[in-house]
Protein backbone atom coordinates (compact mmCIF):
# COMPACT_ATOMS: atom_id res chain seq x y z
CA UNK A 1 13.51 12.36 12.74
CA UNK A 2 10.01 12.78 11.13
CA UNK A 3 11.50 12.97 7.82
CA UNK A 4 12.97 9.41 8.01
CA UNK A 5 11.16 6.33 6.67
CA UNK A 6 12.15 3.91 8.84
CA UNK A 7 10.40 5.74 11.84
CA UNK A 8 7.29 5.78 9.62
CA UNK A 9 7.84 1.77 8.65
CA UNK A 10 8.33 0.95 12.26
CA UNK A 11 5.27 2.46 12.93
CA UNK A 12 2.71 1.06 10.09
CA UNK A 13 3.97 -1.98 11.84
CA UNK A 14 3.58 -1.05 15.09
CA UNK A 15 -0.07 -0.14 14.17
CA UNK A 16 -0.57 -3.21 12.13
CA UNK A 17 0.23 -5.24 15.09
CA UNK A 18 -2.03 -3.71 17.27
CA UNK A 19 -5.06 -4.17 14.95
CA UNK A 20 -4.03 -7.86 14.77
CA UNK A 21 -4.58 -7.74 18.38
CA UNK A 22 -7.05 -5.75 18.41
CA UNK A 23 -9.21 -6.62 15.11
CA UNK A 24 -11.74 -3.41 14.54
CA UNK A 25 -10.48 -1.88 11.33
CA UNK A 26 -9.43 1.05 12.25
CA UNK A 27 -5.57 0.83 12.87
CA UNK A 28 -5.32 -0.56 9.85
CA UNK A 29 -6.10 2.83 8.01
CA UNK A 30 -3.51 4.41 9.80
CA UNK A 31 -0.98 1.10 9.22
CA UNK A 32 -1.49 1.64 5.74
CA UNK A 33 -0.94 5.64 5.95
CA UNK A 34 2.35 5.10 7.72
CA UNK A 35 3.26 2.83 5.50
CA UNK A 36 2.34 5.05 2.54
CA UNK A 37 4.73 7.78 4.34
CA UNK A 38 7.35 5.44 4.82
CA UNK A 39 7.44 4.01 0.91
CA UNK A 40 7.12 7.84 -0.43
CA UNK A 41 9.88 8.84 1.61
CA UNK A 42 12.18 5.48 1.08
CA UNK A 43 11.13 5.64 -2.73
CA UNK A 44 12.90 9.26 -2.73
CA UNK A 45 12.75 11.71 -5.62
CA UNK A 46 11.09 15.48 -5.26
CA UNK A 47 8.32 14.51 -3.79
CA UNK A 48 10.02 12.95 -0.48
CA UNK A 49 12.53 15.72 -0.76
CA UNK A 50 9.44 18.05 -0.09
CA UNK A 51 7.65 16.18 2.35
CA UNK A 52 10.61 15.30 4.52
CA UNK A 53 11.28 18.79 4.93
CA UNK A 54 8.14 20.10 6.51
CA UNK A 55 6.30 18.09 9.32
CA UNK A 56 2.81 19.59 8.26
CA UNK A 57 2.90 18.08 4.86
CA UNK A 58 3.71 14.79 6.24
CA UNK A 59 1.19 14.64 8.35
CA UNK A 60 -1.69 15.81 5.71
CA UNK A 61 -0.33 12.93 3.88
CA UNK A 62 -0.62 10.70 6.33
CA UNK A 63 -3.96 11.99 7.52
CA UNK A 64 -5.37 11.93 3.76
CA UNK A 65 -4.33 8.46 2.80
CA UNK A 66 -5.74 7.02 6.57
CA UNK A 67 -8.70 8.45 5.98
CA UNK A 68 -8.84 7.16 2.15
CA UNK A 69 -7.80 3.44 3.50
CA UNK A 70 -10.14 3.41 6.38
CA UNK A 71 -13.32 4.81 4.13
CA UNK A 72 -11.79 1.74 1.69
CA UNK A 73 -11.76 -0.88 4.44
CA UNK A 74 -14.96 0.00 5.79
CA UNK A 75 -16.47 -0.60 2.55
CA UNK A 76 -14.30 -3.76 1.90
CA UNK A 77 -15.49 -5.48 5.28
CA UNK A 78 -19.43 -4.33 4.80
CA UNK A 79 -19.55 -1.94 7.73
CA UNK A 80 -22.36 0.42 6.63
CA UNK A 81 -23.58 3.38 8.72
């Protein structure tokens, strides 16, 4: 189940629905790393063929590009620490 896009499409917009609910940046970043999952792994070739089958690599994916689009966002918006 992990391995199919649509369960990682339903849930970038899942997640993009609750940021436009509740607006703080931060589901966002992980809207845009489900939806990342879900285009690699609709897109097809070797690489989905090697991230579908192992539930680790997806989620490294998934937690690389969040991370990537939040750090992105934060400096898009002008949140500074």
């Amino acid at each position: 189940m992990w391995g199919d896009w649509w369960v990682w499409g339903a849930a970038a917009v899942i997640l993009a629905v609750g940021e436009v609910l509740l607006p703080s940046f931060v589901l966002l970043g992980f809207a845009i790393g489900a939806g990342v999952v879900a285009l690699l792994l609709l897109v097809g070739g070797p690489l989905a063929v090697w991230l579908g089958g192992s539930i680790s690599m997806l989620l490294l994916v998934f937690a690389i590009v969040s991370l990537l689009s939040w750090l992105a966002l934060r400096r898009w918006v002008g949140v500074y620490d």
